[in-house]
C-alpha atoms as a PDB file:
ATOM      1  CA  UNK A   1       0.000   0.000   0.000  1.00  0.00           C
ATOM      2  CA  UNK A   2       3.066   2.378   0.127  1.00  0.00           C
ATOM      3  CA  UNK A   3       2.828   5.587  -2.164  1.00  0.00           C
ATOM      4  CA  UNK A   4      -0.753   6.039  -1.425  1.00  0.00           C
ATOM      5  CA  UNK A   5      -1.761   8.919  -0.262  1.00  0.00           C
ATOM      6  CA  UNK A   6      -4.595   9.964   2.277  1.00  0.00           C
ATOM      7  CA  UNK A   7      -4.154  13.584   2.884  1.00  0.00           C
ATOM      8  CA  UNK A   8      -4.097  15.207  -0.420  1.00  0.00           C
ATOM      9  CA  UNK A   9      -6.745  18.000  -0.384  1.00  0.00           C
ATOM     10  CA  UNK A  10      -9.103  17.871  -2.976  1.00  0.00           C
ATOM     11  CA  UNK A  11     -11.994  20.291  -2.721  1.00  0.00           C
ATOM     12  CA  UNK A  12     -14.116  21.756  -0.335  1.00  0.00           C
ATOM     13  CA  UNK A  13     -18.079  21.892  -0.458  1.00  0.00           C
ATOM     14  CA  UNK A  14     -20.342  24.666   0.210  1.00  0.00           C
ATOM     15  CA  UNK A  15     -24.413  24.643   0.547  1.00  0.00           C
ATOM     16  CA  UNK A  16     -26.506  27.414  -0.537  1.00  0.00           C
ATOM     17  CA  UNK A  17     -30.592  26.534  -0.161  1.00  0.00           C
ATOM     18  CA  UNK A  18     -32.447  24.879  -3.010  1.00  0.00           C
ATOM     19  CA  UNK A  19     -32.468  26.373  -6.215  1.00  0.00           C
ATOM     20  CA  UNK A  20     -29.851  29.688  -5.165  1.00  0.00           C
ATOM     21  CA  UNK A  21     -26.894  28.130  -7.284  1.00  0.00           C
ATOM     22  CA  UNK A  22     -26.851  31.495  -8.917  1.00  0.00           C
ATOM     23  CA  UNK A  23     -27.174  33.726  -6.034  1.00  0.00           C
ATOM     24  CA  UNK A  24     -24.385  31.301  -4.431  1.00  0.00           C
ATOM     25  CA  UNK A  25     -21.825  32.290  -7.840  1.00  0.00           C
ATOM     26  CA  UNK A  26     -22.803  36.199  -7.350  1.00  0.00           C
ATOM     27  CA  UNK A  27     -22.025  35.873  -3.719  1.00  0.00           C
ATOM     28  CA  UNK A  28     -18.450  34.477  -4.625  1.00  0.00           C
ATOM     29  CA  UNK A  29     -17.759  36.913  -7.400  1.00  0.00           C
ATOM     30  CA  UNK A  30     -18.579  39.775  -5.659  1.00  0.00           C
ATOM     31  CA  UNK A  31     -16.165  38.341  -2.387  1.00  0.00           C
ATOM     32  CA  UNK A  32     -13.202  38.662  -5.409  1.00  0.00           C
ATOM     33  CA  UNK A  33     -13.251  34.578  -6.784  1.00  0.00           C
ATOM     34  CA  UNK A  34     -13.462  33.863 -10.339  1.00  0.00           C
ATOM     35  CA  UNK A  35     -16.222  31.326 -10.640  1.00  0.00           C
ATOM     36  CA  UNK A  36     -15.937  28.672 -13.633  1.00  0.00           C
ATOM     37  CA  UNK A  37     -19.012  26.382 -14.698  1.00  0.00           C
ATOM     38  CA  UNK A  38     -19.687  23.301 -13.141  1.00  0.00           C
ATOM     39  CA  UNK A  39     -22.594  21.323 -13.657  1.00  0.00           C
ATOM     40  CA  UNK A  40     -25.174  18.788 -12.730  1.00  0.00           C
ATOM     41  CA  UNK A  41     -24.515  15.391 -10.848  1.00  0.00           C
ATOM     42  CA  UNK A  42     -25.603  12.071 -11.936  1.00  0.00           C
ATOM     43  CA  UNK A  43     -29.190  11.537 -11.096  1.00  0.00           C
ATOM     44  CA  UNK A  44     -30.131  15.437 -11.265  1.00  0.00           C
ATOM     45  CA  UNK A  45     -30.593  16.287  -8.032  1.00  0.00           C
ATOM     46  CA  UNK A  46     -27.583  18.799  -7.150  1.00  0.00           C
ATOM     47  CA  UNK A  47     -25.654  20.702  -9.403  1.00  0.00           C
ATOM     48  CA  UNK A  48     -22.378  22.919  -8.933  1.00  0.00           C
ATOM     49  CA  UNK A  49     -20.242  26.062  -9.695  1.00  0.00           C
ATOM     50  CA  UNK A  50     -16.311  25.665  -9.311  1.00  0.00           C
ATOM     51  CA  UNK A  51     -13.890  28.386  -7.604  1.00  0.00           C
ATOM     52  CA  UNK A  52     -10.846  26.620  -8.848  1.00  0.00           C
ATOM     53  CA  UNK A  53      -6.933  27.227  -7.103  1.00  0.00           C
ATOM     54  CA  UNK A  54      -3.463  27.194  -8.735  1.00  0.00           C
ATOM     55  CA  UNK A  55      -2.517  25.255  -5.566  1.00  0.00           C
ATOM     56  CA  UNK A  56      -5.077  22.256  -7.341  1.00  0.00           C
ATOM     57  CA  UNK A  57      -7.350  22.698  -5.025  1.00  0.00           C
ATOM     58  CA  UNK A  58     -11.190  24.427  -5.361  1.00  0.00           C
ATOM     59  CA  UNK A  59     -14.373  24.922  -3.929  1.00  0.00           C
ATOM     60  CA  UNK A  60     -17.606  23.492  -4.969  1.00  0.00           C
ATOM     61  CA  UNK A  61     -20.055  25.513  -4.501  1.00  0.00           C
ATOM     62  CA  UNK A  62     -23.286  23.306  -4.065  1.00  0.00           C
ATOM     63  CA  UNK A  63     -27.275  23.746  -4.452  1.00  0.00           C
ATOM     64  CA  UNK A  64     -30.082  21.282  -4.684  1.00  0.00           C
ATOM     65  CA  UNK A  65     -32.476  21.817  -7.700  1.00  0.00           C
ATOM     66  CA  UNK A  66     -35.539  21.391  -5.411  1.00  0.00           C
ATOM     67  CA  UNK A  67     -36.060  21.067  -1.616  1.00  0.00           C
ATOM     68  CA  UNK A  68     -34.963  17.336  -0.872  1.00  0.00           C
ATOM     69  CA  UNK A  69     -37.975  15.109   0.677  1.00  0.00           C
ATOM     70  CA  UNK A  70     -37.724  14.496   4.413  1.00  0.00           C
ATOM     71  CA  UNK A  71     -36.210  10.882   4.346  1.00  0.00           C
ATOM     72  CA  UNK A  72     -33.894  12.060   1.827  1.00  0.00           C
ATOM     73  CA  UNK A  73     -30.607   9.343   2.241  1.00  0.00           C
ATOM     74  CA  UNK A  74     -28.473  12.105   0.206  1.00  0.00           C
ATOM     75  CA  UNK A  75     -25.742  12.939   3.526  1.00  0.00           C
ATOM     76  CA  UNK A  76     -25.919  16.538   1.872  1.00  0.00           C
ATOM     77  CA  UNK A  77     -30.158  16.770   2.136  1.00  0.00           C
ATOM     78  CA  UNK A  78     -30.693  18.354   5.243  1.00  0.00           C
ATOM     79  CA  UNK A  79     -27.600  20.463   5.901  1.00  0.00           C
ATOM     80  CA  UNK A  80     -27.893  24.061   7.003  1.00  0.00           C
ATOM     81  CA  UNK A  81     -25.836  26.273   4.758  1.00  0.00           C
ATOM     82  CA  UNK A  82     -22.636  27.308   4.402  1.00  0.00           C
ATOM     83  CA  UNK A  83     -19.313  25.034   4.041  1.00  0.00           C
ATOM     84  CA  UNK A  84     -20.447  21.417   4.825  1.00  0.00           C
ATOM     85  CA  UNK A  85     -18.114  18.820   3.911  1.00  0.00           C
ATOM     86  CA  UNK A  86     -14.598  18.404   2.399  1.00  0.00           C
ATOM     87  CA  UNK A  87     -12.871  15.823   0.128  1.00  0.00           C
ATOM     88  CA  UNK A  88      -9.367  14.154  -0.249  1.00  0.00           C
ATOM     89  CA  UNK A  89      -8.442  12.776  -3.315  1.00  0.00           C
ATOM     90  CA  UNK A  90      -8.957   9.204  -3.830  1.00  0.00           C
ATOM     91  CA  UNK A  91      -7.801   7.323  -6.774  1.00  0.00           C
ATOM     92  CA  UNK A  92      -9.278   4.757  -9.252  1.00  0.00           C
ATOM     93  CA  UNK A  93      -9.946   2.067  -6.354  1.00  0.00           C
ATOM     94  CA  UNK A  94      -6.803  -0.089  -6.707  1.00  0.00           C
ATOM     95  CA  UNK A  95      -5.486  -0.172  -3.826  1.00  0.00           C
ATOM     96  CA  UNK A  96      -9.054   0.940  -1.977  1.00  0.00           C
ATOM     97  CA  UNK A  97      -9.021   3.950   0.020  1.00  0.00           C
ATOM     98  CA  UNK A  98     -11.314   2.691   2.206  1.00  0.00           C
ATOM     99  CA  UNK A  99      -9.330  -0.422   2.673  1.00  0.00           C
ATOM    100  CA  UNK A 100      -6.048   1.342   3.703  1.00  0.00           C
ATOM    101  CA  UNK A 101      -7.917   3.258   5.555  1.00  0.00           C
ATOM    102  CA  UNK A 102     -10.388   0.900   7.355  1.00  0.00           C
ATOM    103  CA  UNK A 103      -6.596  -1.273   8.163  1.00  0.00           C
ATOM    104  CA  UNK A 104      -5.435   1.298   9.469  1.00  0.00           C
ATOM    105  CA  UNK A 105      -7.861   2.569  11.675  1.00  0.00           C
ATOM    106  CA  UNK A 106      -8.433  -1.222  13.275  1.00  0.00           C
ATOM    107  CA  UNK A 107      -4.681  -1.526  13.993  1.00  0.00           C
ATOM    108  CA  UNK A 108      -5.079   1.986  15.990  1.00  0.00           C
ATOM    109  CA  UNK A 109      -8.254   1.214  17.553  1.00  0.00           C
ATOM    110  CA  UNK A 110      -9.865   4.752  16.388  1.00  0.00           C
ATOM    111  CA  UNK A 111     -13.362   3.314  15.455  1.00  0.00           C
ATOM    112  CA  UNK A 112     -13.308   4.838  11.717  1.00  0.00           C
ATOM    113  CA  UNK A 113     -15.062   2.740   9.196  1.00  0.00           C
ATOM    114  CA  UNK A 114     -14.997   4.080   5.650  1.00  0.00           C
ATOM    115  CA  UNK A 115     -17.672   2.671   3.382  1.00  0.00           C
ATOM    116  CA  UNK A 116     -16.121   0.685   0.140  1.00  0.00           C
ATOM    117  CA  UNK A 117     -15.867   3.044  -2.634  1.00  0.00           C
ATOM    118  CA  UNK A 118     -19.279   3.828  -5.279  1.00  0.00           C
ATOM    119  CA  UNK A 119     -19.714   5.202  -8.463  1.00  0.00           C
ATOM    120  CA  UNK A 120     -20.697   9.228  -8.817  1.00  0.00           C
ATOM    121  CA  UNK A 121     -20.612  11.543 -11.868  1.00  0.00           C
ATOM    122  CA  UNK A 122     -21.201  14.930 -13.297  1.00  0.00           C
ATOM    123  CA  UNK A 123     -22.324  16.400 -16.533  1.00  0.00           C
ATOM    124  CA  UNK A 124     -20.877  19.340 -17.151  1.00  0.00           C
ATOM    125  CA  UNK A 125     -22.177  22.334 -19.180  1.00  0.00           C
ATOM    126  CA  UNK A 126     -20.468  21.617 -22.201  1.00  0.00           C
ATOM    127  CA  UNK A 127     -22.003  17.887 -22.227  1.00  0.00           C
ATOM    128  CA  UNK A 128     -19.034  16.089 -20.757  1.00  0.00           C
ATOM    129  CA  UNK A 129     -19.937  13.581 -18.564  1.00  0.00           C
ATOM    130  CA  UNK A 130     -17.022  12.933 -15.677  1.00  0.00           C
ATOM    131  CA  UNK A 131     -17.076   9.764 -13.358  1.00  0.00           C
ATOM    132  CA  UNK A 132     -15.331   9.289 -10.488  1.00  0.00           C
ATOM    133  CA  UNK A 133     -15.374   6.737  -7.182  1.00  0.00           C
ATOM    134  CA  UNK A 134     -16.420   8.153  -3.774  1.00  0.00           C
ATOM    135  CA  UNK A 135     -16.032   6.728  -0.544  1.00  0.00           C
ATOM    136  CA  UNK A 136     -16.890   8.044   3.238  1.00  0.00           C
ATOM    137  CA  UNK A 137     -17.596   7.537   6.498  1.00  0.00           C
ATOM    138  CA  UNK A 138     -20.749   6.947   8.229  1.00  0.00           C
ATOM    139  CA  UNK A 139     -23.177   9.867   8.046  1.00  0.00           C
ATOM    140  CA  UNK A 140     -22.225  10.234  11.963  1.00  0.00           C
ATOM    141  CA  UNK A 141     -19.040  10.945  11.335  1.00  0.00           C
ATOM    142  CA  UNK A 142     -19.105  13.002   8.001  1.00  0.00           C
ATOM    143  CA  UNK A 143     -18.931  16.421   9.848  1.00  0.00           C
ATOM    144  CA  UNK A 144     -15.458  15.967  10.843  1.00  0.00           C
ATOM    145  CA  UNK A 145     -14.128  13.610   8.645  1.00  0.00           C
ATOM    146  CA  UNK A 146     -13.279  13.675   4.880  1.00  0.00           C
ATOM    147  CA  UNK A 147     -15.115  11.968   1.636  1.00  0.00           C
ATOM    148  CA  UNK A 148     -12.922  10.640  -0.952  1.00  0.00           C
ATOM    149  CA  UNK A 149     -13.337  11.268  -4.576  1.00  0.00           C
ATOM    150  CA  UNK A 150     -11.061   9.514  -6.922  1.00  0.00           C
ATOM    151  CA  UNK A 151     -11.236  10.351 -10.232  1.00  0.00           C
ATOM    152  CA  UNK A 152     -11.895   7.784 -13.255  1.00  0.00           C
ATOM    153  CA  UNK A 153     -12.166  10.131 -16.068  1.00  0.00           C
ATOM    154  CA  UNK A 154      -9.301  12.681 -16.383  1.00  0.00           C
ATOM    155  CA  UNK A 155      -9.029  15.065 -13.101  1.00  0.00           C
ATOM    156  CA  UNK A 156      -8.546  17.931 -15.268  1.00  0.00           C
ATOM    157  CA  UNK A 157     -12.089  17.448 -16.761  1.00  0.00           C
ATOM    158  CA  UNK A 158     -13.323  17.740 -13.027  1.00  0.00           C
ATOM    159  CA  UNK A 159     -10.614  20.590 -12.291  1.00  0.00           C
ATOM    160  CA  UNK A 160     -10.672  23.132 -15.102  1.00  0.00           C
ATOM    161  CA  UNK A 161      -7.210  24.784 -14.163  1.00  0.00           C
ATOM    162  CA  UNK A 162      -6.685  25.691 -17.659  1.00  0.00           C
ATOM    163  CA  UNK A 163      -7.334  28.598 -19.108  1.00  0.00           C
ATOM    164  CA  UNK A 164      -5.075  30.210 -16.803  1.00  0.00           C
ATOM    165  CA  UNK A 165      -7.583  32.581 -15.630  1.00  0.00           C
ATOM    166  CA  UNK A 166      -9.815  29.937 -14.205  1.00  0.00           C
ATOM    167  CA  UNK A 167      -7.310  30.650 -11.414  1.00  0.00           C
ATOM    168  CA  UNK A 168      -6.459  33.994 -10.969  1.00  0.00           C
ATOM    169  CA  UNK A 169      -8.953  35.618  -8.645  1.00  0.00           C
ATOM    170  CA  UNK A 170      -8.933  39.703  -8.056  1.00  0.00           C
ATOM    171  CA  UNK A 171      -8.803  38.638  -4.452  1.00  0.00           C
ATOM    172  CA  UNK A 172      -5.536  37.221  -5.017  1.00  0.00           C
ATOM    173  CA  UNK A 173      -6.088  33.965  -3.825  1.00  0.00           C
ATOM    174  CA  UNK A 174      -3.678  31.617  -4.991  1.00  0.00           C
ATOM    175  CA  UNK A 175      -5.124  28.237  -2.368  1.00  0.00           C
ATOM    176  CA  UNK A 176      -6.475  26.823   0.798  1.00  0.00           C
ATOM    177  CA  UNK A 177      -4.178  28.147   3.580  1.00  0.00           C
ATOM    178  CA  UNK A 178      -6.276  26.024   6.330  1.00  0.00           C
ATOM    179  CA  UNK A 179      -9.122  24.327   7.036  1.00  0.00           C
ATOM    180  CA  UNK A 180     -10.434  24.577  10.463  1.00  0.00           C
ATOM    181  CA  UNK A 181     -13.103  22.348  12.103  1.00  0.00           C
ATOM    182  CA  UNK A 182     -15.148  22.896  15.348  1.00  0.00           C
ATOM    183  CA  UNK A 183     -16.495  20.143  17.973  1.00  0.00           C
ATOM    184  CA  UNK A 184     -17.593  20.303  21.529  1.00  0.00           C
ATOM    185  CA  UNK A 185     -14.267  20.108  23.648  1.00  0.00           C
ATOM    186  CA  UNK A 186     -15.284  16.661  24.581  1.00  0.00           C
ATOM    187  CA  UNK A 187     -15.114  15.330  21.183  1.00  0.00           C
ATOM    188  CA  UNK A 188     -11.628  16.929  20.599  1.00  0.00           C
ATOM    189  CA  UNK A 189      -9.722  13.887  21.568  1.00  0.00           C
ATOM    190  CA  UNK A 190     -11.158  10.800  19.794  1.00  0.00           C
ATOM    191  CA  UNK A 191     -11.515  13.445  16.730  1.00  0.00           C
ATOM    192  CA  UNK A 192      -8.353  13.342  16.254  1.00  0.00           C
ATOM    193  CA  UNK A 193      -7.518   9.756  16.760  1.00  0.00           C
ATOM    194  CA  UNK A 194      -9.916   9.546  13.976  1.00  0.00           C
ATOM    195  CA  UNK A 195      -8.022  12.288  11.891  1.00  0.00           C
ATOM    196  CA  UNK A 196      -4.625  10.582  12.820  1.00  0.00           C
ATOM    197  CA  UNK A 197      -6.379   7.083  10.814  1.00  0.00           C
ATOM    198  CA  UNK A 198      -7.167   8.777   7.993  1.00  0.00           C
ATOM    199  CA  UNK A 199      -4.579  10.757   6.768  1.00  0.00           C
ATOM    200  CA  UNK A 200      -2.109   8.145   7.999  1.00  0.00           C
ATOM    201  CA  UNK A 201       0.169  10.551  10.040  1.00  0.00           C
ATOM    202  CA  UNK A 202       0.782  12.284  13.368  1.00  0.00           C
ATOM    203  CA  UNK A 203      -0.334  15.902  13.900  1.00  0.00           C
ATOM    204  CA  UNK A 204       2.165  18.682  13.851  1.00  0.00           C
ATOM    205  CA  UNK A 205       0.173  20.361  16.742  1.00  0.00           C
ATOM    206  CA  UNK A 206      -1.787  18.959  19.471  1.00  0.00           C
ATOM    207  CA  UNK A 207      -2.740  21.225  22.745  1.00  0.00           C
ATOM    208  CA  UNK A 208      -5.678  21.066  24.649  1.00  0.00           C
ATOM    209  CA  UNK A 209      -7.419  23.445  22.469  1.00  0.00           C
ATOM    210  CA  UNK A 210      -6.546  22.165  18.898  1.00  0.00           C
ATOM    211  CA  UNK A 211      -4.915  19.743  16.987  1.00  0.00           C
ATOM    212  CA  UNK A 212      -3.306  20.537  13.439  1.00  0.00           C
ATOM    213  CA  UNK A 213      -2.030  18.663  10.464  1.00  0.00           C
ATOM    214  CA  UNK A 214       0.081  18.886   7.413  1.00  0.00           C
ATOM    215  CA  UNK A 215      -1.868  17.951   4.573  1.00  0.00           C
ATOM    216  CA  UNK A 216      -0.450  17.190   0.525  1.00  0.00           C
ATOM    217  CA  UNK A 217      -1.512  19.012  -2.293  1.00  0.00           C
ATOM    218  CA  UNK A 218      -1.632  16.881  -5.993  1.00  0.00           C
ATOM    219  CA  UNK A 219       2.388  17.323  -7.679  1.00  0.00           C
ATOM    220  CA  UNK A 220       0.639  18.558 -10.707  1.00  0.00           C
ATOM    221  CA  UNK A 221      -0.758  22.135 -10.384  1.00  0.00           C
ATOM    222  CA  UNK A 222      -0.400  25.148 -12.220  1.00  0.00           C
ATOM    223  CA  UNK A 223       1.579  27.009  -9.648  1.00  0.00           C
ATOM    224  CA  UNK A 224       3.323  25.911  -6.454  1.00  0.00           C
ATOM    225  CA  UNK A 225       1.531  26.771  -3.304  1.00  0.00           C
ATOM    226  CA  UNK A 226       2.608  30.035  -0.958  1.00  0.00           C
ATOM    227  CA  UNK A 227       1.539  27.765   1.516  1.00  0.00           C
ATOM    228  CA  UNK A 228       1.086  24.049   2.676  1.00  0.00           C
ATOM    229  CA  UNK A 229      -2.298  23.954   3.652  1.00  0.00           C
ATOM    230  CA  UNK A 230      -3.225  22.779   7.577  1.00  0.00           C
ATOM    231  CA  UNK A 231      -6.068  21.210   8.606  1.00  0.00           C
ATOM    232  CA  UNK A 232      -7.247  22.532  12.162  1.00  0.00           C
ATOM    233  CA  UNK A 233      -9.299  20.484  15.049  1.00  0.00           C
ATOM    234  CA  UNK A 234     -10.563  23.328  17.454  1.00  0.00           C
ATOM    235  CA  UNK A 235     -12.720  23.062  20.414  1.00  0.00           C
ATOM    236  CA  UNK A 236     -15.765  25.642  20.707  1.00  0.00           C
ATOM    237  CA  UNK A 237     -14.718  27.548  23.145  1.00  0.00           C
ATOM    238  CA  UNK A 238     -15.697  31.210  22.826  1.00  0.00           C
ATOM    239  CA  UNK A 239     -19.366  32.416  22.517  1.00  0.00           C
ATOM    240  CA  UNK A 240     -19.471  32.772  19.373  1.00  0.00           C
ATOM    241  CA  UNK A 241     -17.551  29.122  18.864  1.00  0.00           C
ATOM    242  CA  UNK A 242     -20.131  27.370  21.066  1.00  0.00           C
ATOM    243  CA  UNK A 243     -23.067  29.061  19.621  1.00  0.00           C
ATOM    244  CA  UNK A 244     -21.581  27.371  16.149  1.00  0.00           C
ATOM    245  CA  UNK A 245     -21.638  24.105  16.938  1.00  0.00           C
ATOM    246  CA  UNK A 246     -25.254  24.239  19.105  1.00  0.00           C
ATOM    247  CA  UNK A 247     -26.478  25.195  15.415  1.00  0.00           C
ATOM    248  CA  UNK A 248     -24.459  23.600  13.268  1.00  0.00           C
ATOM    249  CA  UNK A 249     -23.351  20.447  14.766  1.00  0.00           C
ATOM    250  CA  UNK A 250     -19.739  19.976  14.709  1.00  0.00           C
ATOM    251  CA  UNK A 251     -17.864  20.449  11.309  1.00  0.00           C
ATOM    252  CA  UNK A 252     -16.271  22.729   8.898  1.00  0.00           C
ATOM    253  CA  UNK A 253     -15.940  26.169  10.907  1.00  0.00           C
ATOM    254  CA  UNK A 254     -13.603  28.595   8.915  1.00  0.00           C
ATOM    255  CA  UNK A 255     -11.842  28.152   5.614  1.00  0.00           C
ATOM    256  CA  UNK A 256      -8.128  30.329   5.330  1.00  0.00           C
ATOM    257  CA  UNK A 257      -7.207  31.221   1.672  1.00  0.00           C
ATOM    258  CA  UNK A 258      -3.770  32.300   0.978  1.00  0.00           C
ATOM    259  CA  UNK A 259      -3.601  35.588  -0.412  1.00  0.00           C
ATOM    260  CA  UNK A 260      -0.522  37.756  -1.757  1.00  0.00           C
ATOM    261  CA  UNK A 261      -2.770  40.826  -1.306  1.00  0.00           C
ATOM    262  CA  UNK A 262      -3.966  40.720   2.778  1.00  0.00           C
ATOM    263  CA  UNK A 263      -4.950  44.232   3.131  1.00  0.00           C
ATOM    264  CA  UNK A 264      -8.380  43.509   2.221  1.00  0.00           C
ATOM    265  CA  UNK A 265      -8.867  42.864   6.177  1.00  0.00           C
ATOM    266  CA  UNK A 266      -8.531  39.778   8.165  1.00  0.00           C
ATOM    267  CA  UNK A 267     -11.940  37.919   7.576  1.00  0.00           C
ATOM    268  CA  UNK A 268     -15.076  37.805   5.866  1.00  0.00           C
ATOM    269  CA  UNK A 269     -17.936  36.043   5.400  1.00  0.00           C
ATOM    270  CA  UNK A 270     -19.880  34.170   2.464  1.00  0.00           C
ATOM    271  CA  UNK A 271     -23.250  34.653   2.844  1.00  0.00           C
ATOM    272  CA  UNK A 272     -23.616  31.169   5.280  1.00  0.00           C
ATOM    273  CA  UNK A 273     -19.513  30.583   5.902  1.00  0.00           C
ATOM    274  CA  UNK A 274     -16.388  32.130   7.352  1.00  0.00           C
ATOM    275  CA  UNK A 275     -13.719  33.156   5.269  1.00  0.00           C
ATOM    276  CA  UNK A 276     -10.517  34.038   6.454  1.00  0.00           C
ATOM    277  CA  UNK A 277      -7.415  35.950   4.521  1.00  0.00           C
ATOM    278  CA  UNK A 278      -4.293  34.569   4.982  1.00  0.00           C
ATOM    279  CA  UNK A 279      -1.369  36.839   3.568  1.00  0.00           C
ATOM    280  CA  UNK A 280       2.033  35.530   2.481  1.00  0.00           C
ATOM    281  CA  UNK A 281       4.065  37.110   5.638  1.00  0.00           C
ATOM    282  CA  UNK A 282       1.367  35.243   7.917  1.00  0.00           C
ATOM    283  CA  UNK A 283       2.956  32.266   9.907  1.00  0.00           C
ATOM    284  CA  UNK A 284       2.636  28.553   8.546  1.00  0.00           C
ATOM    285  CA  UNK A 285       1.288  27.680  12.749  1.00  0.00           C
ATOM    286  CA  UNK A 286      -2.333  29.038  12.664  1.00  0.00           C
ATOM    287  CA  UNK A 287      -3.789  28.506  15.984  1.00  0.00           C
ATOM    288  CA  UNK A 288      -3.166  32.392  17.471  1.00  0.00           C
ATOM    289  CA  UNK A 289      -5.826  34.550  15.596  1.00  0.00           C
END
């Protein structure tokens, strides 16, 4: 199983309501992102708008056509807006990243259980239809831990870094600087035993307030990153922090974007998620704000 990755960041998902894909793409254009076209998933039920990175990374930003039905099995259905999930990049199933993974996790005794990997697709505008193979955890765990989508058509049909200006972004973001998750400070603990299993190493960081990882971006990318991209385990602690996770559940908190240009302030907000600039002079160690 060597040379397989688990901690390659792939993309990062955010949820307007049903049928505001459009409002969603304003929102991001007017925040300084260039938005490129996306399109609709297999089955017709969600469809997507891409802010893409020169780091090889991007955001999907995610509606549903229609309000989904009550007993809707989609883990997406009933999620309140704003960033919801994030993916790692998988590969074409041999070896299984939910094997490696699922190994792993029972030699460490961290309880994570990845589901074997299933088919998913998109069409995009132009009629191209992409596949790819997605595996996750259990819809219990899907807040704080990452899906898995490994590409069988060509990741560049998925990730349209070319032209060039699919990239460049008049807020100068250039990637994903950090991703930083929330859970009850009870949680914080066995979180990251469960992070530690899936991305298969050690955390740079650990206190009693947060934990922090290294992650990998994919060697082929349009431009080298300004920075390697964290991912952040914090427990609510502040008002505002608690307050957060009563609403939301535990999950996806803030998203950092490197920037070359920070004087454009020190945060923001999409219309649901926080947004935080993260300049070139700002220190790799994120946990002091």
């Amino acid at each position: 199983m060597t040379g397989l990755s688990t901690r390659i960041l792939d993309h990062i998902v955010h949820l307007t309501p049903p049928g505001t894909l459009q409002d969603s793409v304003h929102a991001f254009q007017n925040l300084g992102f260039t938005v490129s076209p996306g399109g609709t998933h297999t089955g017709g039920q969600t469809a997507n708008a891409l802010v893409v990175f020169a780091d090889g990374t991007y955001l999907e930003l995610l509606h549903f056509a229609a309000p989904p039905p009550p007993a809707d099995p989609n883990p997406w259905a009933h999620k309140r807006p704003g960033w919801i999930d994030f993916a790692f990049l998988g590969n074409d199933g041999a070896p299984s990243v939910a094997e490696t993974i699922n190994r792993r996790a029972e030699e460490e005794g961290s309880g994570v259980r990845y589901a074997r990997e299933v088919r998913g697709g998109r069409r995009r505008e132009d009629g191209r239809v992409l596949e790819w193979l997605i595996s996750g955890p259990p819809d219990g765990a899907r807040e704080t831990l990452p899906f898995f989508c490994g590409d069988l058509t060509p990741r560049d049909w998925r990730v349209p870094l070319e032209p060039r200006a699919n990239t460049q972004h008049e807020n100068t973001a250039c990637g994903v600087a950090h991703v930083k998750l929330l859970v009850p400070p009870d949680a914080l603990a066995a979180t990251a035993r469960q992070l530690t299993s899936v991305l298969g190493a050690s955390p740079y960081s650990s206190t009693a307030e947060e934990v922090a990882w290294h992650l990998d971006l994919r060697p082929s990318r349009v431009a080298p990153p300004s920075k390697i991209p964290v991912l952040r385990v914090g427990a609510a602690e502040s008002d505002e922090e608690k307050e957060y996770v009563r609403a939301h559940g535990a999950g996806i908190y803030e998203v950092g974007f490197a920037v070359s240009d920070s004087g454009q302030g020190r945060e923001t907000k999409t219309p649901f998620g926080k947004i935080v600039w993260v300049g070139e002079d700002a220190e790799l160690d994120l946990r002091v704000q």
